[in-house]
C-alpha atoms as a PDB file:
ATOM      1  CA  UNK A   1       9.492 -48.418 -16.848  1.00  0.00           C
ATOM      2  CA  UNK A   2      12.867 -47.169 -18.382  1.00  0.00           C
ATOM      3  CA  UNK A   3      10.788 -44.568 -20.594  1.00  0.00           C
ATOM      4  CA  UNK A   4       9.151 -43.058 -17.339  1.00  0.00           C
ATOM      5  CA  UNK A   5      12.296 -42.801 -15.253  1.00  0.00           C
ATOM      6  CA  UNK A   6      14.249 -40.989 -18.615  1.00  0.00           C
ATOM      7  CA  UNK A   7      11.207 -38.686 -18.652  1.00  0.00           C
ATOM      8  CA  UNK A   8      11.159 -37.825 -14.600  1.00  0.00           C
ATOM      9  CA  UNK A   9      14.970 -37.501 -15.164  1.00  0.00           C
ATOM     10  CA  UNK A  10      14.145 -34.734 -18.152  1.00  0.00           C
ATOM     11  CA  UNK A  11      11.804 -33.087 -16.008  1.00  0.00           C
ATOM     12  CA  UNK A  12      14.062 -32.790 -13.372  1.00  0.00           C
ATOM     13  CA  UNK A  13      16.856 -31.448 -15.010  1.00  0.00           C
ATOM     14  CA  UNK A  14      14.524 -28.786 -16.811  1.00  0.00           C
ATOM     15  CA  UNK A  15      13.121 -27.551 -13.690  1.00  0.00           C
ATOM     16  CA  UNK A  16      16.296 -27.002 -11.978  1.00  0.00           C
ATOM     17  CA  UNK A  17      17.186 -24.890 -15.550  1.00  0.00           C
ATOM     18  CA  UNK A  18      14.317 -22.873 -15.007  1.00  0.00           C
ATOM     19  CA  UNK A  19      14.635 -22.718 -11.089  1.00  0.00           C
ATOM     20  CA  UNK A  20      18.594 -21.425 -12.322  1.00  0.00           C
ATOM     21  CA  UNK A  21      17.031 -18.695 -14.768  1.00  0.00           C
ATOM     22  CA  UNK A  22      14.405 -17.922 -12.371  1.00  0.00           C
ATOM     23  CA  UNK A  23      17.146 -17.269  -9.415  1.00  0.00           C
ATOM     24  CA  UNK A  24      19.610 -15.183 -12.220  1.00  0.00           C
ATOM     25  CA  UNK A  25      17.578 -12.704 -13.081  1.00  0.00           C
ATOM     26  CA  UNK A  26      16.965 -11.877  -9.227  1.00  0.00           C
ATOM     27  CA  UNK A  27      20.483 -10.635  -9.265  1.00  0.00           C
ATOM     28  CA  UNK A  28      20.627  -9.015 -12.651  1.00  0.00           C
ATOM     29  CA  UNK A  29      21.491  -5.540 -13.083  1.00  0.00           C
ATOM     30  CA  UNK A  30      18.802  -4.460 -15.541  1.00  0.00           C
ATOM     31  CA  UNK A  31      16.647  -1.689 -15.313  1.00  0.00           C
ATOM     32  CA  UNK A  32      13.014  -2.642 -14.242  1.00  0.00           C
ATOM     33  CA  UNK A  33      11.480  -0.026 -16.593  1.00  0.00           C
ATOM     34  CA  UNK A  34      13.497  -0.775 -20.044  1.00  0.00           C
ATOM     35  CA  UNK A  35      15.163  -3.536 -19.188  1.00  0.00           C
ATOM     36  CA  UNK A  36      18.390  -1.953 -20.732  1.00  0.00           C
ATOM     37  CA  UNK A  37      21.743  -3.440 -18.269  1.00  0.00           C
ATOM     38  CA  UNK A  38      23.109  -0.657 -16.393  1.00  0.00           C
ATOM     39  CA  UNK A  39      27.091   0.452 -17.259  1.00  0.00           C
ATOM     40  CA  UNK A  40      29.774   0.777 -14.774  1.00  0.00           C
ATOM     41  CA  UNK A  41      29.406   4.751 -13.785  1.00  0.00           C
ATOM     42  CA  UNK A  42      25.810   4.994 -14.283  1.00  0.00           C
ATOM     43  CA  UNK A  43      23.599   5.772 -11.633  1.00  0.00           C
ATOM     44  CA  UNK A  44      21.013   3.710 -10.126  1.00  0.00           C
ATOM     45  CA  UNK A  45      18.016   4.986  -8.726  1.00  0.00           C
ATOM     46  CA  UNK A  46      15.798   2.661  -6.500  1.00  0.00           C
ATOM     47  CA  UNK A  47      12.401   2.637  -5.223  1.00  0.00           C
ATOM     48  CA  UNK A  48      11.487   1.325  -1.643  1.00  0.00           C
ATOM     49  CA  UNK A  49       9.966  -1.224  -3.464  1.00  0.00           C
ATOM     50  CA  UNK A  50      13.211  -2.412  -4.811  1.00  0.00           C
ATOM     51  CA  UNK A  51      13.005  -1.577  -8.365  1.00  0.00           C
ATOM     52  CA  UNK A  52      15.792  -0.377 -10.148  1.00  0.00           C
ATOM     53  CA  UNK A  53      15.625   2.259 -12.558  1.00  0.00           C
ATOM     54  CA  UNK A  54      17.781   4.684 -15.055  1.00  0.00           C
ATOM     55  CA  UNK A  55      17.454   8.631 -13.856  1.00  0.00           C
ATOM     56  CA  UNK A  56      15.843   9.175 -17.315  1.00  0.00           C
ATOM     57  CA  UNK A  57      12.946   6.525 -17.081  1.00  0.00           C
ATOM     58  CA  UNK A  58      11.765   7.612 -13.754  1.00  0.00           C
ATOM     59  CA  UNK A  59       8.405   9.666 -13.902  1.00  0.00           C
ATOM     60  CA  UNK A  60       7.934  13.323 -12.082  1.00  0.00           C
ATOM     61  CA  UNK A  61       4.901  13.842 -10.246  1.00  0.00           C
ATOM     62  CA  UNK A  62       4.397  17.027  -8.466  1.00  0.00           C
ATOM     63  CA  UNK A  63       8.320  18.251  -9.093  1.00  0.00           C
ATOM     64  CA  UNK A  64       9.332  14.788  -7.301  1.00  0.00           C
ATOM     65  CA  UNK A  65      10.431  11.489  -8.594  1.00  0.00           C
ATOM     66  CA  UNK A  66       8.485   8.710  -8.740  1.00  0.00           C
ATOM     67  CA  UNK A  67       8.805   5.118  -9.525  1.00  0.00           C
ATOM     68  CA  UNK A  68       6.681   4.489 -13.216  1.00  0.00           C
ATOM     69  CA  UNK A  69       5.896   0.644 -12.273  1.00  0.00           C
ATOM     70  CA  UNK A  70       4.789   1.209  -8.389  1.00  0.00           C
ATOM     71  CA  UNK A  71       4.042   4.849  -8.340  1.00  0.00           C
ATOM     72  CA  UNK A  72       6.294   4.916  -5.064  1.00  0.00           C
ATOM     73  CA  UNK A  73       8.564   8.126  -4.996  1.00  0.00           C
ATOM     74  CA  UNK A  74      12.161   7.690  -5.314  1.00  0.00           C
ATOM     75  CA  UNK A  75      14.667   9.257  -3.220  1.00  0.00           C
ATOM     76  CA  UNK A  76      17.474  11.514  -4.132  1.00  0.00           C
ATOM     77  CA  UNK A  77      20.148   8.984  -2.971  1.00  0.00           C
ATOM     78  CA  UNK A  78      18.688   6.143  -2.771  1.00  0.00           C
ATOM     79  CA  UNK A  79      20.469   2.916  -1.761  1.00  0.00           C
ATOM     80  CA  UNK A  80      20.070  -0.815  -2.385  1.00  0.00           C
END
């Protein structure tokens, strides 16, 4: 009985890690392309899908930019 409850207790505590992780990299500032973080002064590009890329790893398609994971073209000013 003592060994189930420690184990549901371990269990638990692990999900609510993961649920933690899981909810922190929501609200990280990474690139979704490279994954690189982005530095203060460096600009953000963002597709209406929400990703949020580097100006040098977004794709050109027909002299506009366009979003390499959705295909979705980026605007020129784009904002969160």
């Amino acid at each position: 009985m003592r060994m189930s409850l420690l184990l549901a207790a371990a269990v638990f505590v692990l999900a609510l890690v993961s649920l933690g992780y899981a909810l922190r990299a929501q609200y990280t500032v990474r690139c979704s392309q490279c994954a690189r973080r982005f530095v203060s002064g460096t600009q953000v590009r963002w597709c209406v899908s929400g990703h949020k890329l580097h100006p040098t790893c977004i794709k050109y398609a027909m002299n506009r930019e366009v979003c390499p994971i959705c295909g979705i073209y980026v605007s020129d000013r784009a904002a969160p």
